[in-house]
Protein backbone atom coordinates (compact mmCIF):
# COMPACT_ATOMS: atom_id res chain seq x y z
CA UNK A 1 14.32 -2.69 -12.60
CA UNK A 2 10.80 -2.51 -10.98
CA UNK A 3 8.20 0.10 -11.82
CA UNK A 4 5.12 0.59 -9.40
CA UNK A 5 2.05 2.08 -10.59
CA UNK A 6 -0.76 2.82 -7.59
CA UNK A 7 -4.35 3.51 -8.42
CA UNK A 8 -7.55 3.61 -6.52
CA UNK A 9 -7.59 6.73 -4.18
CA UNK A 10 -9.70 9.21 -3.73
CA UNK A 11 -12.51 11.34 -1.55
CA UNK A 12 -14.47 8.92 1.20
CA UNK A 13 -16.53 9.15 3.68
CA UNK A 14 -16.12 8.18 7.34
CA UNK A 15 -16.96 4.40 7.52
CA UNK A 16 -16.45 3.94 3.93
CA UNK A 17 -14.22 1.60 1.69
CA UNK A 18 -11.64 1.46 -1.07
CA UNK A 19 -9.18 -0.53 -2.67
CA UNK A 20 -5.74 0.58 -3.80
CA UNK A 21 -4.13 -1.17 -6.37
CA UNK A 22 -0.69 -1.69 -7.11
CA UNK A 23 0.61 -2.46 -10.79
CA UNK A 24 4.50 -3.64 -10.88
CA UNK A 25 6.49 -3.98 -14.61
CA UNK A 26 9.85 -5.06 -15.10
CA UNK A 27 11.22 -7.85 -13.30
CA UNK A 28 8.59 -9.06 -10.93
CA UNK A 29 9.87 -12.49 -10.31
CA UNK A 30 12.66 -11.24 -8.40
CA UNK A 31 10.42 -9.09 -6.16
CA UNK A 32 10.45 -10.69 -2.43
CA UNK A 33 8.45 -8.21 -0.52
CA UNK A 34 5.86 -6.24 -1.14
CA UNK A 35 4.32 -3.25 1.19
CA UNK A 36 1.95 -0.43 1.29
CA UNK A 37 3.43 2.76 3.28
CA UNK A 38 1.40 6.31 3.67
CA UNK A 39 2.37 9.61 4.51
CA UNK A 40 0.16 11.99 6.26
CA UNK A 41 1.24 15.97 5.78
CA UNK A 42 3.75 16.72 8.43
CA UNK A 43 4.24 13.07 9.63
CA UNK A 44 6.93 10.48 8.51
CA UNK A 45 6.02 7.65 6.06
CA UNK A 46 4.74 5.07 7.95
CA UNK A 47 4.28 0.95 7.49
CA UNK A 48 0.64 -0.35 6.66
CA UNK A 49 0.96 -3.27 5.31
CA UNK A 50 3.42 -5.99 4.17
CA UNK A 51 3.22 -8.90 2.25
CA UNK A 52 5.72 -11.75 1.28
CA UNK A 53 5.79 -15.06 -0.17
CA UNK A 54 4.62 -16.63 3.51
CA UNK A 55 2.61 -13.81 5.56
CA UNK A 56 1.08 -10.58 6.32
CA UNK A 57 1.76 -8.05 8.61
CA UNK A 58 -0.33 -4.59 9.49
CA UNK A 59 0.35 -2.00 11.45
CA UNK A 60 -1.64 -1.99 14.85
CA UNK A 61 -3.76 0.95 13.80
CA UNK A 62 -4.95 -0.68 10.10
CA UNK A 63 -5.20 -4.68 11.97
CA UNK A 64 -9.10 -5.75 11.31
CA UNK A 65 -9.82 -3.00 8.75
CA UNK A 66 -7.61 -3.07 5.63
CA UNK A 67 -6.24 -6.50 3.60
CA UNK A 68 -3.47 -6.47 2.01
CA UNK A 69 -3.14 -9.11 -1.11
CA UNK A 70 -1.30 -9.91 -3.80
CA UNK A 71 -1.88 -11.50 -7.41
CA UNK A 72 1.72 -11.73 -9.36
CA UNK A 73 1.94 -8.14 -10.56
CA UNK A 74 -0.83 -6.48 -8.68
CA UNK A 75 -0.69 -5.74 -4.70
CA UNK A 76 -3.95 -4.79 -3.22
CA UNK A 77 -4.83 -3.04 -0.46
CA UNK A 78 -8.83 -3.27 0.65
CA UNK A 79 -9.89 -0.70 3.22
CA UNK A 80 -12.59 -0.77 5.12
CA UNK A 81 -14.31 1.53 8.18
CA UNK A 82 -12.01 4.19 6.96
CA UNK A 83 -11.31 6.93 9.63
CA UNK A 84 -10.12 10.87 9.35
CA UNK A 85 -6.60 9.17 10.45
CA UNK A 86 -6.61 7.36 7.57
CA UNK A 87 -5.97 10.46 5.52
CA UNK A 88 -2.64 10.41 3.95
CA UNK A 89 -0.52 9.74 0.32
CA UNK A 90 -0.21 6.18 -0.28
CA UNK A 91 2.90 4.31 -1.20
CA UNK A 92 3.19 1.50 -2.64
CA UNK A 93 6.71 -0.08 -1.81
CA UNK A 94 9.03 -3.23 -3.35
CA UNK A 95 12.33 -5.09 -2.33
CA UNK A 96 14.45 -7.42 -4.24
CA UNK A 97 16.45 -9.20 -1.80
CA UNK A 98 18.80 -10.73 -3.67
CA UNK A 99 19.87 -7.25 -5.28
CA UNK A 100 18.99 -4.84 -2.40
CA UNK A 101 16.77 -3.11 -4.14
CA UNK A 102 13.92 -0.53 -2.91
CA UNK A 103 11.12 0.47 -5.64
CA UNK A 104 8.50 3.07 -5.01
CA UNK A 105 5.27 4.20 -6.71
CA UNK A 106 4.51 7.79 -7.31
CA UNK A 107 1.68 7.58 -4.70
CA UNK A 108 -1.76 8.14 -4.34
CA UNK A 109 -3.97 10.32 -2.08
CA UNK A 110 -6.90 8.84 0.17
CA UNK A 111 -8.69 11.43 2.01
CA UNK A 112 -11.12 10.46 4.34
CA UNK A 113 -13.61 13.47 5.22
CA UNK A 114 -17.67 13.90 5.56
């Protein structure tokens, strides 16, 4: 079992930053992927960012603006020249391959607005 704590949202400005964190307990080892997803009211849950053991991948409207990282049990995600878009619940997101196992945090709002 995997349990995903995120942390780090909040009110921002247009053009502003923040950094989400994500803390995983339980058994981390096993984890093989490891992805930030957000959910803007009336849209479906989208991709931002992924991270495994050998790359990272962003969607096409994050690329050059947020970072995704990752230090053993924490998964970061830096954002940077935030836009109104950018508005939405953030999910952090884990998958143990060898079980087939999906984990998700509770979520945490980013609002972007002047």
């Amino acid at each position: 079992q995997v349990q995903l704590v995120e942390s780090g949202g909040g009110l921002v400005q247009p053009g502003g930053s923040l950094r989400l964190s994500c803390a995983a307990s339980g058994s981390i080892f096993s984890i093989n992927v490891m992805s930030w997803y957000r959910q803007a009211p009336g849209k479906q849950r989208e991709l931002v960012a992924r991270i495994t053991a050998g790359s990272t991948n962003y969607a096409d409207s994050v690329k050059g603006r947020f970072t995704i990282s990752r230090d053993n049990a924490k998964m970061y995600l830096q954002m940077n020249s935030l836009k109104p878009e950018d508005t939405a619940v953030y999910y952090c997101y884990a998958f143990q391959a060898g079980r087939g196992f999906n984990y998700w945090g509770q979520g945490t709002q980013v609002t972007v607005s002047s």
